[in-house]
N, C-alpha and C. Protein backbone atom coordinates (compact mmCIF):
# COMPACT_ATOMS: atom_id res chain seq x y z
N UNK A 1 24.05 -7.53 -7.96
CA UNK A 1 22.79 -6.99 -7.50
C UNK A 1 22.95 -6.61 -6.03
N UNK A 2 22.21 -5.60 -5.62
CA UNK A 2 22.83 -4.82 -4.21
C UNK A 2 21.74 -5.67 -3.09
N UNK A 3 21.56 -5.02 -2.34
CA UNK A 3 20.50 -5.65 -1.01
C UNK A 3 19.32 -4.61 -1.45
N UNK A 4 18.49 -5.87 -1.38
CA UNK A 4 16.67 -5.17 -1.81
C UNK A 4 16.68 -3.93 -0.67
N UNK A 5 16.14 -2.90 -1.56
CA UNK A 5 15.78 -1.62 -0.52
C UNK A 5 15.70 -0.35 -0.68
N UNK A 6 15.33 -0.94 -2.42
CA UNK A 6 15.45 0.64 -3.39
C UNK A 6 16.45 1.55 -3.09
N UNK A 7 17.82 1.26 -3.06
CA UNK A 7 18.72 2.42 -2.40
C UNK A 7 19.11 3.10 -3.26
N UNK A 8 18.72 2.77 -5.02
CA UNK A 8 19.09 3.59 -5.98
C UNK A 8 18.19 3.93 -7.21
N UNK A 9 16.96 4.73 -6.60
CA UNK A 9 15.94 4.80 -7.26
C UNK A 9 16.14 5.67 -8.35
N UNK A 10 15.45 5.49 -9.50
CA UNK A 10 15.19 6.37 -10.75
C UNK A 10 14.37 6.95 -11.16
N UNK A 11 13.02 6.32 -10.86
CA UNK A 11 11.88 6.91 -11.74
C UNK A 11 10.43 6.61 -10.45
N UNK A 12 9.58 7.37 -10.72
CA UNK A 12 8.60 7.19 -9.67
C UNK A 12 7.17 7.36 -10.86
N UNK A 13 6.05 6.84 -10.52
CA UNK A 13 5.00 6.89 -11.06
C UNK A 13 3.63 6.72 -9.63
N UNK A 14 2.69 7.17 -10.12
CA UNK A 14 2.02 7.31 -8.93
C UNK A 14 0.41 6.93 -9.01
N UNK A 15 0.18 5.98 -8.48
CA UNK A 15 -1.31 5.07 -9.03
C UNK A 15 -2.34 5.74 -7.83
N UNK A 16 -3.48 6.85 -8.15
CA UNK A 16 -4.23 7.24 -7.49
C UNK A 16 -3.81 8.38 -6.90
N UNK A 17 -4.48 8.88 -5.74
CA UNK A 17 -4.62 10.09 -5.11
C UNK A 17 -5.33 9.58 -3.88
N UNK A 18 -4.31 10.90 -2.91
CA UNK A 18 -5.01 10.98 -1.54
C UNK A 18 -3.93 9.80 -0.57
N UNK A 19 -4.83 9.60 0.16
CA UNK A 19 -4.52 8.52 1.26
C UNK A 19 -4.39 7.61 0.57
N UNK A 20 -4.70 6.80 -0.24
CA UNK A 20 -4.82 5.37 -0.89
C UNK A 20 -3.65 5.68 -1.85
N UNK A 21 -2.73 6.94 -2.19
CA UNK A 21 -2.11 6.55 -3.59
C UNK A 21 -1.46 5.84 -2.94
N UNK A 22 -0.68 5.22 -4.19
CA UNK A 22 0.58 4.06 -4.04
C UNK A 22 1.90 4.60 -5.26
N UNK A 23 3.16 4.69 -4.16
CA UNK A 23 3.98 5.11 -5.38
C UNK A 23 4.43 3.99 -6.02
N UNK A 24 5.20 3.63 -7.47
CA UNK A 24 5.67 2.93 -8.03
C UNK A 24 7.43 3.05 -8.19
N UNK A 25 8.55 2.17 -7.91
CA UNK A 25 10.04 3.40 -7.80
C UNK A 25 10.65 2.21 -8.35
N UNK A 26 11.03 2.59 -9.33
CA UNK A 26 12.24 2.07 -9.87
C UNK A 26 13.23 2.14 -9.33
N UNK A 27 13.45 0.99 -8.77
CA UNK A 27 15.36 0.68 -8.49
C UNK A 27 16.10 -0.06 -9.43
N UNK A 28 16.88 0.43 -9.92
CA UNK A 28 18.37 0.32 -11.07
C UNK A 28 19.13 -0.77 -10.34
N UNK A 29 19.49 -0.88 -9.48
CA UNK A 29 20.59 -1.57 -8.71
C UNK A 29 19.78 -2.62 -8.27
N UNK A 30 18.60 -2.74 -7.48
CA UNK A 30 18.29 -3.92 -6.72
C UNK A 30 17.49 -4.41 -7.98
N UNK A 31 17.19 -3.81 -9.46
CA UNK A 31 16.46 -4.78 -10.33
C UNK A 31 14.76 -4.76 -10.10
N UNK A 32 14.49 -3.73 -9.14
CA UNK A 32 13.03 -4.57 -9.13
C UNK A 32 12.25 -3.15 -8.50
N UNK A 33 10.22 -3.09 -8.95
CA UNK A 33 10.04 -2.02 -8.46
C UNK A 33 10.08 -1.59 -6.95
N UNK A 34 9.74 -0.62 -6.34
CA UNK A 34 9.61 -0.86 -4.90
C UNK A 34 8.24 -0.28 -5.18
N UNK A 35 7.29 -0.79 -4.01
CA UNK A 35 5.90 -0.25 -3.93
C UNK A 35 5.43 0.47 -3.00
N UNK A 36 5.22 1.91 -2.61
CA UNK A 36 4.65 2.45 -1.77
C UNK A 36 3.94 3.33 -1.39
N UNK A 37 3.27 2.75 -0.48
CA UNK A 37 2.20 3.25 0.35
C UNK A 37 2.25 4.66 0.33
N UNK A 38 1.73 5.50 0.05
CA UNK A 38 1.56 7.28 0.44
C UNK A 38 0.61 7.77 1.08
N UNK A 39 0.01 6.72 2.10
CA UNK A 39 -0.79 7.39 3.46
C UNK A 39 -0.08 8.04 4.05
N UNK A 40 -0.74 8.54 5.54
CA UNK A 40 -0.04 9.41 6.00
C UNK A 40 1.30 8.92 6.96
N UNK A 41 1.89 7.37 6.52
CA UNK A 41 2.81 7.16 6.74
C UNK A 41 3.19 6.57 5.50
N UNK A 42 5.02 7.08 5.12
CA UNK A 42 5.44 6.36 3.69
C UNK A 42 5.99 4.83 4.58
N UNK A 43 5.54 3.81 3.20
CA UNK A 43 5.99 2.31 3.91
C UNK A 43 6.16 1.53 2.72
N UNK A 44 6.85 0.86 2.48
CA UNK A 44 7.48 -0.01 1.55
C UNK A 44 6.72 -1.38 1.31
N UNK A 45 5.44 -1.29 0.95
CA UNK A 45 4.46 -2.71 0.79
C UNK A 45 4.76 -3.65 -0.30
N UNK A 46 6.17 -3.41 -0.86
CA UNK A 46 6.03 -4.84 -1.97
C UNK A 46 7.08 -3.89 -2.49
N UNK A 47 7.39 -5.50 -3.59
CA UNK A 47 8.97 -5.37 -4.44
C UNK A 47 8.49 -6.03 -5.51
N UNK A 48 8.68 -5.45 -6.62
CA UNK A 48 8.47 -6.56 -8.00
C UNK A 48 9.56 -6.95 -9.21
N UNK A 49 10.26 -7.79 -8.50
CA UNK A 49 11.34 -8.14 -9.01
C UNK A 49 11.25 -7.99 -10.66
N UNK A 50 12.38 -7.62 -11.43
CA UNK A 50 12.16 -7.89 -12.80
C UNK A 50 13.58 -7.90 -13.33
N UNK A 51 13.91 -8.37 -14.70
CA UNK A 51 15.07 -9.13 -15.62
C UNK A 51 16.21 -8.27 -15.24
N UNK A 52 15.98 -7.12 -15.92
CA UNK A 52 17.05 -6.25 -16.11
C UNK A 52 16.86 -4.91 -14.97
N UNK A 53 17.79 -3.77 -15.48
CA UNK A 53 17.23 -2.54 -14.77
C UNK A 53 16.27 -1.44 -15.14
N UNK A 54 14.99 -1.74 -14.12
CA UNK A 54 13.98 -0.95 -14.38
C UNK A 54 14.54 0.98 -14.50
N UNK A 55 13.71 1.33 -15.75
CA UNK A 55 14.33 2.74 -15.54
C UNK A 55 13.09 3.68 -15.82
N UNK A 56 12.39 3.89 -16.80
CA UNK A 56 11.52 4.67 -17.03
C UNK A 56 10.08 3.68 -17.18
N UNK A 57 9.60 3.96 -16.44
CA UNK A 57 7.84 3.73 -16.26
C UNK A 57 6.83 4.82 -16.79
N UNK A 58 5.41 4.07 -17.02
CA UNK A 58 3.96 4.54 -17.54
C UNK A 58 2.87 3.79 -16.85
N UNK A 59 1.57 4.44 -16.69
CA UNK A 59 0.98 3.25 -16.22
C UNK A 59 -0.20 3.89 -17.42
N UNK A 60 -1.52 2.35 -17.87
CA UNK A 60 -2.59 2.54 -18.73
C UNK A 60 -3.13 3.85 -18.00
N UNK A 61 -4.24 3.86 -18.94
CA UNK A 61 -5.22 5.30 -18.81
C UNK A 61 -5.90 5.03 -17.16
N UNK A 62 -6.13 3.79 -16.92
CA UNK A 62 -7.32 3.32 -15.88
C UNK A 62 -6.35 2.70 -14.43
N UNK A 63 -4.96 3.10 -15.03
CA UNK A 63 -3.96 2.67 -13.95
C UNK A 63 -4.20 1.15 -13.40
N UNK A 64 -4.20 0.37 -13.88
CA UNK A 64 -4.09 -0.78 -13.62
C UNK A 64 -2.79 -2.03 -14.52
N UNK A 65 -1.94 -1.02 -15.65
CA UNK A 65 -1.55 -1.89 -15.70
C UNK A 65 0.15 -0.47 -16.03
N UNK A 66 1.25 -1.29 -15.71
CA UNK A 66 2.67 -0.68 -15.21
C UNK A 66 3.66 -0.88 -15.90
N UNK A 67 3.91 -0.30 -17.21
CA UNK A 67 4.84 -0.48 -18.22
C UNK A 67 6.51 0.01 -18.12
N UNK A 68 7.61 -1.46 -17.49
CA UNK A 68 8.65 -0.68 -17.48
C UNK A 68 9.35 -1.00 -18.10
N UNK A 69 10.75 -0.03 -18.81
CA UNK A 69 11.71 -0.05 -19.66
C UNK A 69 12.87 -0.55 -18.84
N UNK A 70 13.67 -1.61 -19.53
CA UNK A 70 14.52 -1.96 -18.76
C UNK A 70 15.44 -2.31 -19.92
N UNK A 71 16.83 -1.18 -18.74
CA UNK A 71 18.13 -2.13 -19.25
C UNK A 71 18.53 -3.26 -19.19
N UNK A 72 19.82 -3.05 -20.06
CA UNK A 72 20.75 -4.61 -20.33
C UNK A 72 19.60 -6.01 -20.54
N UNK A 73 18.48 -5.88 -19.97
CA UNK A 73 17.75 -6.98 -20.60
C UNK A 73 16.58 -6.94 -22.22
N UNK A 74 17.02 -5.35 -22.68
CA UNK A 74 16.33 -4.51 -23.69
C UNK A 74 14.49 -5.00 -23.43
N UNK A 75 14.32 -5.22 -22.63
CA UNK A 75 12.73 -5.29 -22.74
C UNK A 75 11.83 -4.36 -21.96
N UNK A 76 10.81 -4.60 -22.17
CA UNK A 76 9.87 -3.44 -21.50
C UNK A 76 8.73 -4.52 -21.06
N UNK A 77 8.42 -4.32 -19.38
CA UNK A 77 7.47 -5.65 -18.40
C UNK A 77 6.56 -4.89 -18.69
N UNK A 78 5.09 -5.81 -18.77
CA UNK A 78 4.01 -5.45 -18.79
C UNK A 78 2.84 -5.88 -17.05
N UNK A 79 3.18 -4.96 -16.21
CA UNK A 79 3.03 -5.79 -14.95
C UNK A 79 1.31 -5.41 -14.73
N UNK A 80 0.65 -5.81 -14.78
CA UNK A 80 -0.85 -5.74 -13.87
C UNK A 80 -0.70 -5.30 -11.93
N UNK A 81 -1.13 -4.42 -12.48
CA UNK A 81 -0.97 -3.88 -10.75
C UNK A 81 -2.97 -3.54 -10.16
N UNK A 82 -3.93 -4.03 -11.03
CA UNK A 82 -4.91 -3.78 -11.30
C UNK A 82 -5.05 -4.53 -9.18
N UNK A 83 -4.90 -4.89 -8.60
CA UNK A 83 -4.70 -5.85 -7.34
C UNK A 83 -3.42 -6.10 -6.26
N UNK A 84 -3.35 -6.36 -5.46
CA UNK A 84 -2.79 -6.19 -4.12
C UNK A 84 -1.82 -7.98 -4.57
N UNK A 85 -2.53 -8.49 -5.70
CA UNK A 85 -1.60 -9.60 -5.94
C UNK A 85 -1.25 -8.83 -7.13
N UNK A 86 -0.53 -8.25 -7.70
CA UNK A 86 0.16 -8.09 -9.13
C UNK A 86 0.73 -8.97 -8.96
N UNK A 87 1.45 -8.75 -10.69
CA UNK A 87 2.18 -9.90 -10.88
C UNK A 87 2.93 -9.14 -11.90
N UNK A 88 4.07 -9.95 -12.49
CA UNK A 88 4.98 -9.52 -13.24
C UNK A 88 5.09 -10.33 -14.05
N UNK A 89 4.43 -11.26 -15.11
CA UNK A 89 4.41 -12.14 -15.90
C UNK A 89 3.72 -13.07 -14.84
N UNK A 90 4.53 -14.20 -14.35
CA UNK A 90 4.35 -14.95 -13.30
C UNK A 90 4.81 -14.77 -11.93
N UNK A 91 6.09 -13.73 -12.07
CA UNK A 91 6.40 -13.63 -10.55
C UNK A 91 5.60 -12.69 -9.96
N UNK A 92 5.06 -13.05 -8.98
CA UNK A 92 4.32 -12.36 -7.85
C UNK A 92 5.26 -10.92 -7.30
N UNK A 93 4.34 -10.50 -6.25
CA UNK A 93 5.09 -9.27 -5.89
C UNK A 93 5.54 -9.50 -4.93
N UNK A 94 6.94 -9.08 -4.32
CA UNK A 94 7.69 -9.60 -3.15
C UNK A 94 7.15 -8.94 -2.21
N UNK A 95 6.80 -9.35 -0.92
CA UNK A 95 6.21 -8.71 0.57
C UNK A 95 7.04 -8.32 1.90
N UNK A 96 7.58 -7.24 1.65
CA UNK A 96 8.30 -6.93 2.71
C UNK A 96 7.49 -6.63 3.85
N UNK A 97 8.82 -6.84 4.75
CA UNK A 97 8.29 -7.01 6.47
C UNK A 97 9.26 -5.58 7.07
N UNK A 98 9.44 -4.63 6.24
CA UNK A 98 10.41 -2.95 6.69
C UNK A 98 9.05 -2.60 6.95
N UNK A 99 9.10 -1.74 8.08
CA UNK A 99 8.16 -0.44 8.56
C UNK A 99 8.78 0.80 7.93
């Protein structure tokens, strides 16, 4: 597993519009989503670690909840992003301190 920092992203999904969206990015290599901010500065607000490698994402109709396909662990996470605490089953979302 590489150093957290999305350096090998795959897939992007995008919760909302405007100033408030938030992108969703699959990283393959570090295992986990990256979360960010798309105000009018891009910023890296959270990591959501998961099993295998995240690759293709969906989110529900009402965008609150973040369906990803993942290799080598053949499963697909059902993450609640409905909140600023998601969660990923039980693991919380990791809080980075990158500007």
């Amino acid at each position: 597993m590489g150093t957290p920092g999305g350096e090998y992203p795959f897939w992007v999904v995008i919760q909302g519009n405007g100033p408030n969206a938030t992108a969703y990015v699959s990283s393959i290599r570090d295992r986990e989503i990256d979360v960010v901010s798309l105000g009018s500065t891009l910023k890296v607000t959270g990591r959501i670690p998961v099993v295998g490698e995240p690759n293709k994402m969906t989110m529900n109709k009402a965008q609150t909840r973040l369906y990803v396909a993942e290799d080598l662990s053949d499963t697909i996470d059902d993450i609640d992003i409905s909140s600023t605490s998601a969660k990923n089953g039980t693991a919380p979302i990791l809080e980075t301190s990158r500007s």
